[in-house]
Protein backbone atom coordinates (compact mmCIF):
# COMPACT_ATOMS: atom_id res chain seq x y z
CA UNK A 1 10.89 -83.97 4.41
CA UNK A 2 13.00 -86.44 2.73
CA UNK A 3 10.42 -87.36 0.20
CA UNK A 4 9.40 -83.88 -0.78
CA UNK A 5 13.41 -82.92 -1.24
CA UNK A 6 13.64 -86.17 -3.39
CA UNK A 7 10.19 -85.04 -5.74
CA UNK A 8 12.03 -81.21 -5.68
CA UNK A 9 15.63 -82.83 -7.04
CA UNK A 10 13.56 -84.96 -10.06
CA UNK A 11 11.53 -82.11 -10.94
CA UNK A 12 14.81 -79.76 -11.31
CA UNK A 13 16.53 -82.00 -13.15
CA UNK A 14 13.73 -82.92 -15.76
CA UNK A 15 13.08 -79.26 -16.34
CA UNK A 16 16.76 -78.61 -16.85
CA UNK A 17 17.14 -81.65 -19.25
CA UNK A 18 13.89 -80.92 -21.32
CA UNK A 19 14.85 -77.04 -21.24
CA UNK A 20 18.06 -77.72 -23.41
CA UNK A 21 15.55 -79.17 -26.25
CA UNK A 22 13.68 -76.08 -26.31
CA UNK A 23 15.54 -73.17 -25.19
CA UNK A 24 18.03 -72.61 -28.47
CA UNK A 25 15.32 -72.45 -30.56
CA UNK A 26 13.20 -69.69 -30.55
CA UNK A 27 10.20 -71.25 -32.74
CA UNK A 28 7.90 -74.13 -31.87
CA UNK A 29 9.68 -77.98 -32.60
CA UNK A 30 7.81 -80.46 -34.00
CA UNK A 31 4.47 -80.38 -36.50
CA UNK A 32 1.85 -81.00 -33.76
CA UNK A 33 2.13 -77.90 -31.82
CA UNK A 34 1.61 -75.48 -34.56
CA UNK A 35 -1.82 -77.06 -34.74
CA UNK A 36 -2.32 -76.84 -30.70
CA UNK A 37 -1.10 -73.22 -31.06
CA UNK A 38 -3.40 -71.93 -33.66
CA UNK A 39 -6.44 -73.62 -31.97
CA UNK A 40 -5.51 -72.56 -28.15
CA UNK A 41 -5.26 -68.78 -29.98
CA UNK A 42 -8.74 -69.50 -31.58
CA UNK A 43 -10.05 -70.35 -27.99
CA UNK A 44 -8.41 -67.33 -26.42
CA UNK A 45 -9.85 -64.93 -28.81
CA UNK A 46 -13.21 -66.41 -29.37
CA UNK A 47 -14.04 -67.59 -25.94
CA UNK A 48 -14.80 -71.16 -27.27
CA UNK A 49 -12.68 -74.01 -29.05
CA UNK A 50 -12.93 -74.34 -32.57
CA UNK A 51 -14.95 -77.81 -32.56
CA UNK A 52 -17.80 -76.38 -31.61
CA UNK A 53 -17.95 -73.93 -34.72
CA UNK A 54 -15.95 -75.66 -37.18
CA UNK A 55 -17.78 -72.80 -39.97
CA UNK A 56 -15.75 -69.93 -38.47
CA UNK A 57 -12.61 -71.56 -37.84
CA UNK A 58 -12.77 -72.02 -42.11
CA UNK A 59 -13.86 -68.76 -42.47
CA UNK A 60 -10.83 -67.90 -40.34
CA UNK A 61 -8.16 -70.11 -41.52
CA UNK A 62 -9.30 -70.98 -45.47
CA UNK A 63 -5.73 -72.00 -45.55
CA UNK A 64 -6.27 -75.42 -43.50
CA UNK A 65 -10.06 -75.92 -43.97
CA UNK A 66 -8.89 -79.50 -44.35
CA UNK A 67 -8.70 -80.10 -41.25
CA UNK A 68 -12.28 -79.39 -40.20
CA UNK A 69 -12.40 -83.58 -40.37
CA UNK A 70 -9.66 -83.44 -37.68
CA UNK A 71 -11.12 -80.60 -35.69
CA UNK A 72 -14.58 -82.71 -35.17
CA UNK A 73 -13.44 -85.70 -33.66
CA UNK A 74 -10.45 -83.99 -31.64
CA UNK A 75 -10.13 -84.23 -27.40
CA UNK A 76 -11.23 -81.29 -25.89
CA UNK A 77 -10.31 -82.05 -22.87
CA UNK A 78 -6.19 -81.18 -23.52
CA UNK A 79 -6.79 -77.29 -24.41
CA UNK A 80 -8.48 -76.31 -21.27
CA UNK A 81 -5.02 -77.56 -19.78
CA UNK A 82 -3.57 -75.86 -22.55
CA UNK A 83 -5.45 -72.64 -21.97
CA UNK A 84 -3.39 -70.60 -18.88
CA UNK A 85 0.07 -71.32 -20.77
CA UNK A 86 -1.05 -69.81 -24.25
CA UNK A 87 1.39 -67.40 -23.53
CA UNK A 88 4.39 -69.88 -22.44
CA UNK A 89 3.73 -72.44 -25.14
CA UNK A 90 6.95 -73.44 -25.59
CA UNK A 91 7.73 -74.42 -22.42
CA UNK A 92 4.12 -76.21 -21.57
CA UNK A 93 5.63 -79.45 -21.93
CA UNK A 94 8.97 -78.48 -19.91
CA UNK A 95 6.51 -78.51 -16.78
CA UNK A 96 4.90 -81.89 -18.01
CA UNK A 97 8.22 -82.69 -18.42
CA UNK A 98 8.97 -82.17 -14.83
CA UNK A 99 5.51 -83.84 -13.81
CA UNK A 100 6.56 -86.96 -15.58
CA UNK A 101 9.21 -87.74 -13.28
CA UNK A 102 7.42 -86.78 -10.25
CA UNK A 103 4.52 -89.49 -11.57
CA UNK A 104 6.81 -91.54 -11.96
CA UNK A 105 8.67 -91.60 -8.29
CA UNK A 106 5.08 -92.06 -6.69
CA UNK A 107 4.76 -95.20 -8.65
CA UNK A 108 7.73 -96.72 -7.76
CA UNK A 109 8.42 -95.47 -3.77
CA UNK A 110 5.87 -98.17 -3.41
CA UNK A 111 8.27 -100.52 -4.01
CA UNK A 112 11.52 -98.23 -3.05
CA UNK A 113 12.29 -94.36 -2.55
CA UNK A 114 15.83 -94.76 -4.30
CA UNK A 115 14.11 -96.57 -7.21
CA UNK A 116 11.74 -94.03 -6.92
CA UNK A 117 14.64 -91.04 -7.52
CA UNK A 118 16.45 -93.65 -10.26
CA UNK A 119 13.63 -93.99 -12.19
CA UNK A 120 11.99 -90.24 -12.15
CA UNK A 121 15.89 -89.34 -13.62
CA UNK A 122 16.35 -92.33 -16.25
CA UNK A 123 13.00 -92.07 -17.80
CA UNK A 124 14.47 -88.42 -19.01
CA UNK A 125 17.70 -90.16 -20.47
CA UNK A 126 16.81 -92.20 -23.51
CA UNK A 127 17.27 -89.99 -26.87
CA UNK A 128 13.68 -90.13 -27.37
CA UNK A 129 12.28 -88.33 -24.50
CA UNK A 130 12.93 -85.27 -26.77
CA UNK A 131 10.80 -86.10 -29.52
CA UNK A 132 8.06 -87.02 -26.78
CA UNK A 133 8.59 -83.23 -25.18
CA UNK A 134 7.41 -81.93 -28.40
CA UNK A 135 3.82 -84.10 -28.97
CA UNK A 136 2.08 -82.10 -26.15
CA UNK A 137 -0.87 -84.01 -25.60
CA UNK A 138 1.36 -87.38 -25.04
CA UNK A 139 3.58 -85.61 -22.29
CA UNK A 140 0.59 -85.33 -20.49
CA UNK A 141 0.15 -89.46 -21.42
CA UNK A 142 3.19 -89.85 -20.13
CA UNK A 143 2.60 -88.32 -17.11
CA UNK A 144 -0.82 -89.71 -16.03
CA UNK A 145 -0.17 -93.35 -17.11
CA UNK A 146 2.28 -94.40 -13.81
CA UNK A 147 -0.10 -91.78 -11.53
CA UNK A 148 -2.88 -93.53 -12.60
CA UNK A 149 -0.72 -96.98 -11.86
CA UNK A 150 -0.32 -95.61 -8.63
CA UNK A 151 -3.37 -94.71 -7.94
CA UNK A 152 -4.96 -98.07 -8.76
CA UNK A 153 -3.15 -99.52 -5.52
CA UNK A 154 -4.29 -96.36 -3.53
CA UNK A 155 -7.34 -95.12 -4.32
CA UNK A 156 -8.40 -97.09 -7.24
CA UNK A 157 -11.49 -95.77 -7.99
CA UNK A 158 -9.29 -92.39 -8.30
CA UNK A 159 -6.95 -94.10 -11.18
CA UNK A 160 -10.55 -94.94 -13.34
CA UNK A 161 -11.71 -91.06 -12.41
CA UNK A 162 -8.27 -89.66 -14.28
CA UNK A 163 -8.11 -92.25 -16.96
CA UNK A 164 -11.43 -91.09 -18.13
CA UNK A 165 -10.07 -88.01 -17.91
CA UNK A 166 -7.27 -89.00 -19.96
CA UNK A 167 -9.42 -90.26 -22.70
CA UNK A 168 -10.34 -86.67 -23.46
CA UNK A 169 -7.33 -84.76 -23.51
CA UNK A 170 -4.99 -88.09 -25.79
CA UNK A 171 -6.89 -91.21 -27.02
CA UNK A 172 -3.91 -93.06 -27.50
CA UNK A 173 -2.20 -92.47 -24.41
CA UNK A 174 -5.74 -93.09 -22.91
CA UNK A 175 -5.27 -96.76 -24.58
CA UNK A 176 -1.73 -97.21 -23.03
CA UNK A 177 -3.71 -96.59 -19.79
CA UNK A 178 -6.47 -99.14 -20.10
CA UNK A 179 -3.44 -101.68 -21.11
CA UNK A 180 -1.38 -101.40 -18.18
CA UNK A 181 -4.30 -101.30 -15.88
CA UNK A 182 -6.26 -104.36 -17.04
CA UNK A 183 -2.15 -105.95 -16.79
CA UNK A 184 -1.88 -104.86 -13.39
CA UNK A 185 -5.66 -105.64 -11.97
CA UNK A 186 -4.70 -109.38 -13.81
CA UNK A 187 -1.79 -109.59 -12.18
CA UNK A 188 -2.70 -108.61 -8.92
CA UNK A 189 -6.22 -110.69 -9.21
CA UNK A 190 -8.10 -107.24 -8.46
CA UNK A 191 -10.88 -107.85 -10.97
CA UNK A 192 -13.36 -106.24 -9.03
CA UNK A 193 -11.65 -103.31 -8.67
CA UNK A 194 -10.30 -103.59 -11.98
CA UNK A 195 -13.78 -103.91 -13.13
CA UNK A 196 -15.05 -100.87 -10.95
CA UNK A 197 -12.24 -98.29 -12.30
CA UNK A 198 -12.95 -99.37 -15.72
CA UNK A 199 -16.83 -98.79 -15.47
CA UNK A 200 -15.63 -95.00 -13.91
CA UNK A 201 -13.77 -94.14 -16.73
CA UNK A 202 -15.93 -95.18 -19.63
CA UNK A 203 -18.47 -92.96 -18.05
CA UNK A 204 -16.11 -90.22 -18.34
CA UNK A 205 -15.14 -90.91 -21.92
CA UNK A 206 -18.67 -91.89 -23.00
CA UNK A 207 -19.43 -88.49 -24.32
CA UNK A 208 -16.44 -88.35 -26.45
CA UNK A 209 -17.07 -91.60 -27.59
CA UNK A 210 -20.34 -90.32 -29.08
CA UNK A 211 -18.84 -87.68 -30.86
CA UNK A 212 -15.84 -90.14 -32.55
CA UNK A 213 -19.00 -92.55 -33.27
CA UNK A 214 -20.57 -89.61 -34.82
CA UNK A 215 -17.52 -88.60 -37.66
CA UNK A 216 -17.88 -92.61 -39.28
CA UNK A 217 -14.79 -91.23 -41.79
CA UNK A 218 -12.80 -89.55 -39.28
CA UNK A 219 -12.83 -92.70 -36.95
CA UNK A 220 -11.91 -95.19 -39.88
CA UNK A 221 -9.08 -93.12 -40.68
CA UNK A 222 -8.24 -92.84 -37.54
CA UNK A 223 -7.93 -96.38 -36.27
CA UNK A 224 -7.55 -97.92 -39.92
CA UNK A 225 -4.99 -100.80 -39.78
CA UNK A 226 -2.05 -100.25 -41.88
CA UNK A 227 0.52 -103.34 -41.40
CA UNK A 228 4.32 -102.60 -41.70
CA UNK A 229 6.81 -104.70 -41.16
CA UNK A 230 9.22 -101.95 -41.97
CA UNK A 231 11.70 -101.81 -39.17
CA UNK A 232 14.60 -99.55 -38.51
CA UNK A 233 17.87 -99.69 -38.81
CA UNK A 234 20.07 -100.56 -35.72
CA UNK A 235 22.08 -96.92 -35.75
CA UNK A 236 18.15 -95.61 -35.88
CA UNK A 237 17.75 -97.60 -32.69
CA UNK A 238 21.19 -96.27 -31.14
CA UNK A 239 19.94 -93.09 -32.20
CA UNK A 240 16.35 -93.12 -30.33
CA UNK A 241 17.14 -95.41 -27.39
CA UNK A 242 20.89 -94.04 -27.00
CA UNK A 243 22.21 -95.74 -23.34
CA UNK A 244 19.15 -97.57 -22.83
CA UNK A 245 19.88 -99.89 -25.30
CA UNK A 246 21.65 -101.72 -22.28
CA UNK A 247 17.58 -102.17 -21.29
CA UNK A 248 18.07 -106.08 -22.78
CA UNK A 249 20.37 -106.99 -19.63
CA UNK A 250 17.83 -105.79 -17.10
CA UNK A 251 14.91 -107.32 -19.01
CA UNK A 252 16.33 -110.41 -18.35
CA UNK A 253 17.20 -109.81 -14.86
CA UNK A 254 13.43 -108.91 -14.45
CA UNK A 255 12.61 -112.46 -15.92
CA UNK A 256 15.10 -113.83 -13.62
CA UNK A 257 13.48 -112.25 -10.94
CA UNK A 258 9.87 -113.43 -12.02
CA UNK A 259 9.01 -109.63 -12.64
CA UNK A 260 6.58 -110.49 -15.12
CA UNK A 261 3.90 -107.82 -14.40
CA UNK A 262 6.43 -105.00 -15.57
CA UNK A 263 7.44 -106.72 -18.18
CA UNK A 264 3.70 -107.89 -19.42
CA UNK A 265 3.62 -103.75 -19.82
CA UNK A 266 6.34 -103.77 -22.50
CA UNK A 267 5.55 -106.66 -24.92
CA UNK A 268 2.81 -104.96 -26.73
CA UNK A 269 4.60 -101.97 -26.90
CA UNK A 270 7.93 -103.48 -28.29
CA UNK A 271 5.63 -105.35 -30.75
CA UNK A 272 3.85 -102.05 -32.15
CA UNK A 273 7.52 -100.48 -32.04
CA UNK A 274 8.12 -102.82 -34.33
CA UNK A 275 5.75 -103.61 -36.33
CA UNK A 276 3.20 -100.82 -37.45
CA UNK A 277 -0.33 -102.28 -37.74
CA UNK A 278 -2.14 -98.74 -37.35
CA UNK A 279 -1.44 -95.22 -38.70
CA UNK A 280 0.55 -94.17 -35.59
CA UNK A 281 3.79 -93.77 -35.94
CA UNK A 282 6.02 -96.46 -34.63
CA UNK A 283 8.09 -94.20 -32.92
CA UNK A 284 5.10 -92.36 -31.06
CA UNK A 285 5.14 -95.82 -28.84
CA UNK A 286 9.06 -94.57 -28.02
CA UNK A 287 7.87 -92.75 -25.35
CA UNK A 288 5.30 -94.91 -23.45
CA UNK A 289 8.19 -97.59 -23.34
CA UNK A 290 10.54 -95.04 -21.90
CA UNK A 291 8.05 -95.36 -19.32
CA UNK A 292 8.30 -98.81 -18.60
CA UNK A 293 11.83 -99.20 -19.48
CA UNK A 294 13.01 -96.77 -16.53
CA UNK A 295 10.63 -99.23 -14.20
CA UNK A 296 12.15 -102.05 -15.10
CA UNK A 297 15.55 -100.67 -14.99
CA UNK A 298 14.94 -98.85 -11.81
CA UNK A 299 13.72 -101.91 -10.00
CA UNK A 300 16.90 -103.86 -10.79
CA UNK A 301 19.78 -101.11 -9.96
CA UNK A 302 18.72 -100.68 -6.54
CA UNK A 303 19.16 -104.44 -6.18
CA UNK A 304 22.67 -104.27 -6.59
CA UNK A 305 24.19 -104.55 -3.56
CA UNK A 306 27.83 -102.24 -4.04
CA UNK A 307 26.69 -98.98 -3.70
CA UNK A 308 29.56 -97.54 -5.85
CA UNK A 309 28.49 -99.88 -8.60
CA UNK A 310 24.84 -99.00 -8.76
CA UNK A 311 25.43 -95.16 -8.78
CA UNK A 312 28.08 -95.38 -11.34
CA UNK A 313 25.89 -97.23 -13.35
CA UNK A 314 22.85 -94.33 -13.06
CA UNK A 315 25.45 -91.66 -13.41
CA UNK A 316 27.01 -93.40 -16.67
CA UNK A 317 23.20 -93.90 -18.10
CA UNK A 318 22.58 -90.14 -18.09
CA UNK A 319 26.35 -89.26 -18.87
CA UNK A 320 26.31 -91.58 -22.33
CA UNK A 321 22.76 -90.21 -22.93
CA UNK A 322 23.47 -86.60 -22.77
CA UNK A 323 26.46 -86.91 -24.63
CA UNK A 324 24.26 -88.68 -27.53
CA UNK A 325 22.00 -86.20 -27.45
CA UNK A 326 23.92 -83.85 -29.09
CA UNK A 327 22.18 -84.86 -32.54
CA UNK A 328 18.69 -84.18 -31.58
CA UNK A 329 20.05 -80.19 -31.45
CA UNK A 330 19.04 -79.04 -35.66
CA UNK A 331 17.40 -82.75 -36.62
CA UNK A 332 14.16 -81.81 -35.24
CA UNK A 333 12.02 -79.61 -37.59
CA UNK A 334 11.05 -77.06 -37.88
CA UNK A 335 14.76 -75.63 -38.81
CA UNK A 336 15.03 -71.68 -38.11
CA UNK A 337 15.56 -71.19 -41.07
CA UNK A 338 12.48 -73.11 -42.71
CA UNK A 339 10.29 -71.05 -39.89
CA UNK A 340 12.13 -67.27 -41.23
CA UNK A 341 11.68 -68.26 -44.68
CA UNK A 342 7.73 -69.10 -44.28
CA UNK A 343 7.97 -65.84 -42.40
CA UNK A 344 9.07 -64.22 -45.58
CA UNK A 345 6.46 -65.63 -47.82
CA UNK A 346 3.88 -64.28 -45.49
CA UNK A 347 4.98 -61.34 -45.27
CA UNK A 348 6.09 -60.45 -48.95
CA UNK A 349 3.16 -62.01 -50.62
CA UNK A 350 -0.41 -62.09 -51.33
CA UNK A 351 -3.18 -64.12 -49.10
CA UNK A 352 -4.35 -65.49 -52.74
CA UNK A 353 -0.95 -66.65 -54.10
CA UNK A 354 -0.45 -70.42 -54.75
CA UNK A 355 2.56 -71.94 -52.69
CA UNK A 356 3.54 -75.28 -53.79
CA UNK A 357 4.92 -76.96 -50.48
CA UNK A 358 4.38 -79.68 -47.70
CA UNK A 359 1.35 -79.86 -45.93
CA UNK A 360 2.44 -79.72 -42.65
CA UNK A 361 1.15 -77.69 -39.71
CA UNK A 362 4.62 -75.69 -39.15
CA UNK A 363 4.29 -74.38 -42.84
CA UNK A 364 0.73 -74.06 -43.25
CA UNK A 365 -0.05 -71.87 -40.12
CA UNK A 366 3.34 -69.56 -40.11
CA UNK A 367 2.66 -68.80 -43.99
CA UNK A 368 -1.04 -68.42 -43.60
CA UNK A 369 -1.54 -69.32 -46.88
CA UNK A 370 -2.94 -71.70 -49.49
CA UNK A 371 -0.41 -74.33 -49.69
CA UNK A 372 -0.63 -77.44 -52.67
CA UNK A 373 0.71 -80.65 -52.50
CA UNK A 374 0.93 -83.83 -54.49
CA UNK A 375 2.85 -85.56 -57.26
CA UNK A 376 0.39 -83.56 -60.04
CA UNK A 377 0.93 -80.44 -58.62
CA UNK A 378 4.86 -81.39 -58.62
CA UNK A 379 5.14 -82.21 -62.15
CA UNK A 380 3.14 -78.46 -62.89
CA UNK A 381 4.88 -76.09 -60.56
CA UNK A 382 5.25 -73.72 -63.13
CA UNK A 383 1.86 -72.83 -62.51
CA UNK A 384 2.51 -71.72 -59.23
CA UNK A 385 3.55 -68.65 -57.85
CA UNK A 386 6.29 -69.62 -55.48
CA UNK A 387 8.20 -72.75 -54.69
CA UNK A 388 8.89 -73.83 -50.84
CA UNK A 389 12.22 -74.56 -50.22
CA UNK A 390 12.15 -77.24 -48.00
CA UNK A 391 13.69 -80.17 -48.59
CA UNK A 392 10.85 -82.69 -47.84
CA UNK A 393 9.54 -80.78 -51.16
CA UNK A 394 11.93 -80.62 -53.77
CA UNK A 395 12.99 -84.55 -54.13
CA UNK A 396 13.41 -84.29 -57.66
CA UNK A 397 15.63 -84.33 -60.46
CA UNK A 398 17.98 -81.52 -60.78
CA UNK A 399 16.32 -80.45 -64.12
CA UNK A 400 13.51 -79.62 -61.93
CA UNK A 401 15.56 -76.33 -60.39
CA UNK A 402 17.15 -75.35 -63.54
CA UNK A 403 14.05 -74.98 -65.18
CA UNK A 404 12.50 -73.18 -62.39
CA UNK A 405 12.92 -69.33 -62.14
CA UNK A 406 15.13 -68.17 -59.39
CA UNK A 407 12.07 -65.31 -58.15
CA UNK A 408 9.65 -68.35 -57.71
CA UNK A 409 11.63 -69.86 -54.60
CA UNK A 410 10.93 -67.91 -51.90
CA UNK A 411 13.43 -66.45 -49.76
CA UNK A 412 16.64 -67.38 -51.98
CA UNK A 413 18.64 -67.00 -48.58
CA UNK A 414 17.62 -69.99 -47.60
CA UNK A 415 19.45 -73.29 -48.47
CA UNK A 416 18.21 -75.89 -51.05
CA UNK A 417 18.92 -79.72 -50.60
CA UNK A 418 19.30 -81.64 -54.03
CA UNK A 419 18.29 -84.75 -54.29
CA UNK A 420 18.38 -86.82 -57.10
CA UNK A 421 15.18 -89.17 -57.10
């Protein structure tokens, strides 16, 4: 009884938390789910996903035919999931959300129920948790990475079943997996399990590794390496990690400790948080070390021996962190106003018009049309009809919008950021 209350209290409170990200809004957040929304309607009406006729979904969408290279090579796996909450989009990864924290308590009631309960409500604290609620297939990374962690030590042959499984609905959180599994079957000198759970999954991903052998350009795009060194600022980092910036303290106590299986799971990922070396985003690792970060952290506050002092210290974590929060609230795009102005343009104008804009999922599949991008097209925007607003578009000169005719930017209601380039 006690353990099902606890999994009840972590899945209330990380619906709650990852309900104030979505419910103010009444649009999609985020670029990716736009794209996971138009295909999940193509599946719905069609009674198939669009990878297996990549010819009608142009026919149907002419507007992002571009992405047919995309569409080839994506997991399939992650829409069937998708499928029964086409209706409930928004709040598909408010459930995940939810799951997460439950995955997470099973993991670490291994080792203690109240680290369990600490670390299914930390994970949800750091600032970053609400960028991960809007990537949809990685919520469901984040979920099955510590189940299949806790599998491996139950049922292991169970924890190379779902991260097979895991390598068709999100590659790269399918990657994370392998990581932390081959760390943990080195660590605990399980090789031939190790080796057995491995074997079960590749046969699960085999046939999507066919088809991502298949699309040669897709692939090389994909995994191309593209070194940066480019790292952010520190208020960036205050920003993303909020609280859990106090993380550095517990590290060391988990050195201290000789914890060095949990923390051989966060190296790489502070590394390629760091420094970029593919064409994922640095900050798409945020999430994954949220992960391992609430582990760590977990493992070390219910080691402190004054009760007082080691609830004070959860309670403060997720105090601070909600009260930094506050930012997230308008800085993730789409605005509502960006999504009624595209709104506008697709209503008031015709499917053959030429929009110069951002390529971007939000504005490509809410206008429905045609939309042109690049520094050419910038310097000739005369010849086009109209002239997104957005601000990722117009980083020009300010001769640029006095020369431009006020009826060629859509939707004059909505604001216009200057910026001088």
């Amino acid at each position: 009884m006690e353990e099902k209350i606890n999994i009840l209290l972590i899945f209330i409170f990380s619906v709650l938390l990852s309900s104030l990200f979505i419910l103010p809004f009444q649009q999609l957040l985020g670029e990716d789910p736009y794209f996971h929304r138009e295909i999940t309607e193509f599946f719905v009406e069609h009674g198939y996903l669009p990878q297996n006729n990549v010819e009608e979904w142009n026919r149907e969408n002419p507007y992002a035919s571009y992405l047919d290279f995309k569409l080839r090579t994506y997991p399939r796996g992650f829409y069937y999931i998708l499928y029964p909450f086409h209706t409930l989009l928004r709040f598909f990864p408010v459930l995940f959300s939810g799951i997460t924290g439950i995955c997470l308590y099973l993991y670490l009631s291994r080792y203690s129920k109240e680290a369990g309960v600490i670390g299914g409500i930390i994970v949800h604290t750091p600032n970053f948790t609400a960028h991960s609620i809007l990537l949809l297939p990685e919520i469901l990374g984040l979920a099955f990475i510590p189940f299949i962690l806790y599998l491996f030590d139950k049922k292991y042959y169970l924890s190379g079943v779902f991260l097979g499984i895991l390598t068709l609905i999100h590659p790269l959180s399918a990657v994370m997996g392998y990581l932390v599994l081959i760390i943990t079957g080195i660590f605990k000198k399980n090789f031939r399990k190790l080796g057995i759970s491995l074997l079960i999954s590749l046969i699960f991903a085999f046939p999507y590794l066919l088809i991502i052998l298949g699309e040669k350009t897709n692939v090389s795009y994909q995994i191309g390496i593209h070194f940066s060194t480019e790292i952010y600022s520190l208020k960036d980092y205050l920003k993303f990690f909020g609280a859990m910036l106090i993380s550095p303290v517990f590290l060391y106590l988990s050195i201290k400790k000789k914890d060095y299986r949990h923390l051989a799971f966060i190296v790489p990922l502070i590394f390629l948080s760091l420094i970029r070396i593919s064409r994922v985003p640095s900050e798409r690792f945020f999430a994954y070390l949220s992960i391992f970060l609430a582990i760590i952290v977990a493992l070390r506050i219910v080691e402190i021996k004054n009760v007082r002092i080691r609830y004070c210290l959860v309670f403060s974590l997720i105090l601070i962190s909600s009260v930094q929060n506050y930012w997230i609230f308008g800085a993730i795009g789409p605005s509502t106003r960006e999504v009624k102005s595209w709104e506008f343009l697709n209503e008031n104008s015709l499917e053959d018009c030429k929009v110069l804009g951002w390529e971007r999922y939000p504005q490509i599949f809410t206008v429905k049309r045609k939309i042109y991008h690049g520094e050419e097209n910038y310097r000739n925007y005369k010849d086009f009809d109209y002239v997104s607003p957005d601000a990722n578009v117009l980083v020009y000169k300010r001769d640029f919008l006095s020369s431009l005719e006020e009826d060629k930017i859509y939707d004059n209601k909505v604001g216009i950021w200057l910026i001088d380039s």
